[in-house]
N, C-alpha and C. Protein backbone atom coordinates (compact mmCIF):
# COMPACT_ATOMS: atom_id res chain seq x y z
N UNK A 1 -8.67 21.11 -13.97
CA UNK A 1 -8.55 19.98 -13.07
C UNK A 1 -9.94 19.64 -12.53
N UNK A 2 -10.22 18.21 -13.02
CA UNK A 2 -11.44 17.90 -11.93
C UNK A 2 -11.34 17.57 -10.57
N UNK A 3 -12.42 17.19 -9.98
CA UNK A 3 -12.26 17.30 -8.29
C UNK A 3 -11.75 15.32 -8.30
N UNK A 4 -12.59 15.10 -8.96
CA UNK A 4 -12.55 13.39 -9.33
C UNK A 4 -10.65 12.98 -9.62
N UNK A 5 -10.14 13.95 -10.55
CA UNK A 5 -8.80 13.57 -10.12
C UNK A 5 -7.94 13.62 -9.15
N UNK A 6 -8.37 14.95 -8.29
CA UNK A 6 -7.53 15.27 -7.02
C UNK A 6 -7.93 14.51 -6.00
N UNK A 7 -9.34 13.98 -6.09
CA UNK A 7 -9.46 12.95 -5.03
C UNK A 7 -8.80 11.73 -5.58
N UNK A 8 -8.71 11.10 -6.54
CA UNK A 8 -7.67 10.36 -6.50
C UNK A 8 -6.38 10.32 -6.20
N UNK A 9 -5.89 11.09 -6.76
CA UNK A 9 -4.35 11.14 -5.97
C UNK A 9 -4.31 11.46 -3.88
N UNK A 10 -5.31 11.78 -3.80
CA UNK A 10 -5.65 12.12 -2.01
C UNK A 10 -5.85 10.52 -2.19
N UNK A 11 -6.81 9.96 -2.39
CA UNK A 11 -6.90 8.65 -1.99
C UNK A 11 -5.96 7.47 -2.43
N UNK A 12 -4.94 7.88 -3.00
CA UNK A 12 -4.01 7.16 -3.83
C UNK A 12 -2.42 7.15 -2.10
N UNK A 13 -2.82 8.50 -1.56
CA UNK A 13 -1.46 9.06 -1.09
C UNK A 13 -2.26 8.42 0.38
N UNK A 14 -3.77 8.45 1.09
CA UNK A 14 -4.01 7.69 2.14
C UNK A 14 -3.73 6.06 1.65
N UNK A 15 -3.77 5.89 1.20
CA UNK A 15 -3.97 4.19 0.94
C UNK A 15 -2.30 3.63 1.03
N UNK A 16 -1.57 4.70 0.78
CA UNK A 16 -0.48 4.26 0.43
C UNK A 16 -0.05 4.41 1.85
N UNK A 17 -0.49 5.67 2.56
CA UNK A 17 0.67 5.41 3.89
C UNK A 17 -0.59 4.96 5.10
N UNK A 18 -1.45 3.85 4.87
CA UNK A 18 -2.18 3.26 6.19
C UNK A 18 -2.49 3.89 6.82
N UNK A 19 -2.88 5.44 6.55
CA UNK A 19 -2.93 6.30 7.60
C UNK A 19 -4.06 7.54 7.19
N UNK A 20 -3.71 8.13 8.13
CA UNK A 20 -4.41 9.17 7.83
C UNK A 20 -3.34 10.43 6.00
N UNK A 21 -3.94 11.24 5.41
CA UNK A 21 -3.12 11.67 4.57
C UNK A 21 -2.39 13.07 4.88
N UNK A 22 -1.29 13.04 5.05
CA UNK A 22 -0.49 14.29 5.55
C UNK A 22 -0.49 15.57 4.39
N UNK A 23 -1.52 16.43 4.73
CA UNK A 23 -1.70 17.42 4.00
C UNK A 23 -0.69 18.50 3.52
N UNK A 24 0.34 18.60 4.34
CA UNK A 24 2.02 19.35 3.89
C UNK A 24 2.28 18.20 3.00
N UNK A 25 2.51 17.39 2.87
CA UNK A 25 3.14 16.20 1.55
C UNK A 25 2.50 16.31 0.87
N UNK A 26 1.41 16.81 0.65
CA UNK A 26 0.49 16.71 -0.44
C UNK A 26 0.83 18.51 -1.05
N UNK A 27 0.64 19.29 -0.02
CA UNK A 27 1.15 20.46 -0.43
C UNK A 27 2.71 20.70 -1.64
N UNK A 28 3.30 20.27 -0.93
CA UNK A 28 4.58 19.88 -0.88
C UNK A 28 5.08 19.33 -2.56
N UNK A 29 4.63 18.02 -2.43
CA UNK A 29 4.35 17.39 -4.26
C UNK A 29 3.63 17.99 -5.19
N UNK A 30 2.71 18.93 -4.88
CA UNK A 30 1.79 19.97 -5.80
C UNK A 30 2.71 21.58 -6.25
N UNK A 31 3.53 21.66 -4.81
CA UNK A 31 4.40 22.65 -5.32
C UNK A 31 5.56 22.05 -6.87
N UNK A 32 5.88 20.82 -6.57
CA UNK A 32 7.27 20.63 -6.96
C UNK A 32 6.89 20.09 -8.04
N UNK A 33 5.73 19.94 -8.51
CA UNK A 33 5.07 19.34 -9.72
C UNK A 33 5.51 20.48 -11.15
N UNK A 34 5.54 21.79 -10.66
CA UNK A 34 6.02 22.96 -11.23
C UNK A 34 7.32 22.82 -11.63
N UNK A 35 8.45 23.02 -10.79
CA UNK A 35 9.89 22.84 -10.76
C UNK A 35 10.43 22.42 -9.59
N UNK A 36 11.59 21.56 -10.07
CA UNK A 36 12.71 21.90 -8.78
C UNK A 36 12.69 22.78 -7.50
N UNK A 37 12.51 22.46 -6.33
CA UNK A 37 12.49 23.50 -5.38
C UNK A 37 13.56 23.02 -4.11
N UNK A 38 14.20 24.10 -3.33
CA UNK A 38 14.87 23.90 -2.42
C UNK A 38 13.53 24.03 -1.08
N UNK A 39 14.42 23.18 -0.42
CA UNK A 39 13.81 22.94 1.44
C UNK A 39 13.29 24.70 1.53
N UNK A 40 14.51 25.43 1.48
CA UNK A 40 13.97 26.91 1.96
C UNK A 40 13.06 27.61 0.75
N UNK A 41 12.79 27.19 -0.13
CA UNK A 41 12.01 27.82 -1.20
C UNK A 41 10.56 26.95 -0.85
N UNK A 42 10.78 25.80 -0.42
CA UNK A 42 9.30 25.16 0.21
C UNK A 42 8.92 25.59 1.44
N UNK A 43 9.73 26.35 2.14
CA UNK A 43 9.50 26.58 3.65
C UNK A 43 8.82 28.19 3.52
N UNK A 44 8.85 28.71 2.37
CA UNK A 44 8.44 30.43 2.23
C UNK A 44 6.70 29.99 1.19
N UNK A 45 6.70 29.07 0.83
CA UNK A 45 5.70 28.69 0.00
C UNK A 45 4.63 28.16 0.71
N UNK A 46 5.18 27.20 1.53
CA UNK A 46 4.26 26.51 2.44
C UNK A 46 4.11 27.32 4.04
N UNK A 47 5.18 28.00 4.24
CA UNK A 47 4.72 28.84 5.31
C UNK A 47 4.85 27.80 6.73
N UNK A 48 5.67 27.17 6.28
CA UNK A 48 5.88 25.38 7.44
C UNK A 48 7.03 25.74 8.00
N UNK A 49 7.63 25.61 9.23
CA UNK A 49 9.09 25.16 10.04
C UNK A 49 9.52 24.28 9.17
N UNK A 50 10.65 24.23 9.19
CA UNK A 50 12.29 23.59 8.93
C UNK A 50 11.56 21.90 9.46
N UNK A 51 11.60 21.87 10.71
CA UNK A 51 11.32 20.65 11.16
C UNK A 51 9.82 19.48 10.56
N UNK A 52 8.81 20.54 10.79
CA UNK A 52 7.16 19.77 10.11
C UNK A 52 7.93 19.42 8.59
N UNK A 53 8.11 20.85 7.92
CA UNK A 53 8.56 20.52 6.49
C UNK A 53 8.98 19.10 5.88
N UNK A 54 10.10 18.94 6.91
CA UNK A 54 10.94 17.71 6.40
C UNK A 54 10.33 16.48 6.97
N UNK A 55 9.65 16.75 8.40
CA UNK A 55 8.70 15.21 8.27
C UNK A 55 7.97 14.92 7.39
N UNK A 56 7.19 16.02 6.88
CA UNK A 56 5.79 15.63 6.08
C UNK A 56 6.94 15.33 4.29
N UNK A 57 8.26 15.59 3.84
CA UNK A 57 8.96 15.25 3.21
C UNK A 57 9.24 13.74 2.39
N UNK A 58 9.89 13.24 4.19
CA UNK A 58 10.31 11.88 4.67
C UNK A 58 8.87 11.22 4.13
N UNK A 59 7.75 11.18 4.16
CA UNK A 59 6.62 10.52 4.08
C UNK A 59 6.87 10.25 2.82
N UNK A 60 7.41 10.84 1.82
CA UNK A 60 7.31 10.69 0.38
C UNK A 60 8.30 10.63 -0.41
N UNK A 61 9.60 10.88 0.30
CA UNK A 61 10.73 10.63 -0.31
C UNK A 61 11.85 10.13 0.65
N UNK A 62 12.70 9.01 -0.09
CA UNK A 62 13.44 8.05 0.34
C UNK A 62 14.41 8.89 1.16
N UNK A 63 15.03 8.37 2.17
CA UNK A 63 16.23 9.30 2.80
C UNK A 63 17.10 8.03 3.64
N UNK A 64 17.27 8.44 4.48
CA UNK A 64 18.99 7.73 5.07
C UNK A 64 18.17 8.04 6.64
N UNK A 65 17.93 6.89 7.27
CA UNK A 65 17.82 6.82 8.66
C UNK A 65 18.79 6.79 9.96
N UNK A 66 19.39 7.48 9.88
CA UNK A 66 20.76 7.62 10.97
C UNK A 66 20.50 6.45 11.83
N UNK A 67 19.43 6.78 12.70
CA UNK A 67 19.35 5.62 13.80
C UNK A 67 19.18 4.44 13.42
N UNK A 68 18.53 4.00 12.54
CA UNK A 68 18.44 2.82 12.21
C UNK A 68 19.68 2.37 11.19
N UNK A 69 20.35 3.13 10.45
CA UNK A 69 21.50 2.50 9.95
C UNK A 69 20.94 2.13 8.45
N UNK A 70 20.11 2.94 7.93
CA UNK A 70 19.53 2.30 6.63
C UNK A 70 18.44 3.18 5.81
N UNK A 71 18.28 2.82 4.27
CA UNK A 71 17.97 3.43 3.90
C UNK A 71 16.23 3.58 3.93
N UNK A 72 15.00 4.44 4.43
CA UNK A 72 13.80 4.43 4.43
C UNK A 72 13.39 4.93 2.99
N UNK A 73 12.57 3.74 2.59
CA UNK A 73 11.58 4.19 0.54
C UNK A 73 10.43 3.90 1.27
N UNK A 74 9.60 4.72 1.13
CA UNK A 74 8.00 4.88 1.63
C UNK A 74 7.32 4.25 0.19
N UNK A 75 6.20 3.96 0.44
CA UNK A 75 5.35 2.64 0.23
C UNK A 75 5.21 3.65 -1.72
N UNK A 76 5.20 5.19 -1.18
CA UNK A 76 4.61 5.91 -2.45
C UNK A 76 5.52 6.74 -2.79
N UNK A 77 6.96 6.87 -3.29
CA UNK A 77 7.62 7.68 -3.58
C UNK A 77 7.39 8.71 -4.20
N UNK A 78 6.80 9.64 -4.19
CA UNK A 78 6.73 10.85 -5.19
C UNK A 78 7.78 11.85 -5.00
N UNK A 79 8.50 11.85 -4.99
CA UNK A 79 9.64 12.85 -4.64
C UNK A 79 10.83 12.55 -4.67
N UNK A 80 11.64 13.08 -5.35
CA UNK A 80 13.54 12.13 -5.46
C UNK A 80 14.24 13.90 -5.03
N UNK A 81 14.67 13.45 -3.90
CA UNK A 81 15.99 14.76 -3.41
C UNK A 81 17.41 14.58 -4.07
N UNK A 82 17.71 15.63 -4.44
CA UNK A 82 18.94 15.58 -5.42
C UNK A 82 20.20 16.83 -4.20
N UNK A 83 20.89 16.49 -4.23
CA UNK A 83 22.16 17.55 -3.45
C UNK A 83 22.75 18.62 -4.68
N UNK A 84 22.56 20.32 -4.09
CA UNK A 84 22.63 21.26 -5.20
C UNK A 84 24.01 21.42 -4.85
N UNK A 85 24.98 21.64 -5.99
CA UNK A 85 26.32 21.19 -5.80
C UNK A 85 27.30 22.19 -5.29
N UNK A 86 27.98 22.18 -4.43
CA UNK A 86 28.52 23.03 -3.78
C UNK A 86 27.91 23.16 -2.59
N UNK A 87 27.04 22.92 -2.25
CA UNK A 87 25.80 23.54 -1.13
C UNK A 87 25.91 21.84 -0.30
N UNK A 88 25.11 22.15 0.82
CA UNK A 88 24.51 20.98 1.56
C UNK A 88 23.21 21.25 1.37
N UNK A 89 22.49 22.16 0.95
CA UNK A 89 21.05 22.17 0.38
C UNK A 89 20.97 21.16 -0.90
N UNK A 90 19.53 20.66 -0.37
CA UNK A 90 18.48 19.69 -1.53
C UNK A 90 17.57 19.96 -2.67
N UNK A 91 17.49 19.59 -3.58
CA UNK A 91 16.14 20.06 -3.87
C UNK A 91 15.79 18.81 -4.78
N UNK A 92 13.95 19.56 -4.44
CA UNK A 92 13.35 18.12 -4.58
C UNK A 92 12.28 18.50 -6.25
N UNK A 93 12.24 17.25 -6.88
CA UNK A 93 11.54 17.09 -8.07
C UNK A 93 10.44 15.93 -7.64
N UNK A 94 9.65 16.26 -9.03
CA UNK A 94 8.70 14.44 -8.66
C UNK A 94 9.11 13.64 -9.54
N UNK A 95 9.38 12.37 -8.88
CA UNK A 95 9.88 10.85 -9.27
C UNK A 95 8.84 10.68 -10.48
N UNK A 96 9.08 9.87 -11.42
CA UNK A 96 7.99 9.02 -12.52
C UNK A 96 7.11 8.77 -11.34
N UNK A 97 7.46 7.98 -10.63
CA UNK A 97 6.00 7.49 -9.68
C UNK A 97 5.14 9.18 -9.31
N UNK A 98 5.65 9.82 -8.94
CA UNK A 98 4.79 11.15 -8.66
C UNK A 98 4.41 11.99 -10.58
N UNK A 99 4.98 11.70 -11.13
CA UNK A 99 4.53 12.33 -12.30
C UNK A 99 3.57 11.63 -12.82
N UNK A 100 3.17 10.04 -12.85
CA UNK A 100 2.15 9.36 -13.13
C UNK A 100 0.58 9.49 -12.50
N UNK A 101 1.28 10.09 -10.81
CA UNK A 101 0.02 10.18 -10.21
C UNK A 101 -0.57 11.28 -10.61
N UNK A 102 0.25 12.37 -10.56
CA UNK A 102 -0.38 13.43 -11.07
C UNK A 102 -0.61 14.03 -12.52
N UNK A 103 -0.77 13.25 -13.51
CA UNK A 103 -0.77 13.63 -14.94
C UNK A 103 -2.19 13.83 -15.15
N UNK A 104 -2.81 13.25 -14.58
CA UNK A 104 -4.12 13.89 -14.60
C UNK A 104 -4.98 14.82 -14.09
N UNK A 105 -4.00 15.21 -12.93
CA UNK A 105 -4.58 16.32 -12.36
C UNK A 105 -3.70 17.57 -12.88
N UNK A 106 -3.34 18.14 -13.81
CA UNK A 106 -2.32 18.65 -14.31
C UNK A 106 -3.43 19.47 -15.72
N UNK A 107 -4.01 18.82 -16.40
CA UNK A 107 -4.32 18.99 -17.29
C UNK A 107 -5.77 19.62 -17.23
């Protein structure tokens, strides 16, 4: 991996959320770039609370806004949550949009 690709995808993931770049989401999509992972298999990896975890999540993958009554898709989807069956646990993969960003830093 060059440095030239990982700064792209860093500058790919600020640009996208107007902001500063949330370094757990970035963690986060680098884990899952590997496999499938559950919330609690990201929470022993990343060493993050239950709560940070799933904000820095929400930044990158679509979910269901209770209060607002609707569904939130962030500007950069890299992440699609799937429900593991039987369970109320998630687990998360990277979307085409996250496998595109990162195909070059991969190699």
């Amino acid at each position: 991996m060059e440095c030239s690709d990982f700064a792209r995808v860093v500058r790919t993931m600020r640009k996208a959320s107007n902001k500063q770049i949330n370094g757990l989401a970035l963690e986060v999509v680098l884990h899952c770039a590997d496999r499938e992972l559950t919330m609690a298999e990201l929470m022993q990896l990343t060493g993050s609370a239950h709560g940070r975890l799933t904000k820095a999540v929400q930044t990158v993958t679509a979910y269901f806004d209770s209060g607002a009554e609707e569904i939130r898709v962030p500007a950069l989807q890299l992440l699609i949550r799937r429900q593991v069956k039987g369970s109320r646990a998630y687990k998360y993969s990277l979307s085409e949009q996250g496998k595109q960003l990162l195909q070059g830093v991969s190699t």
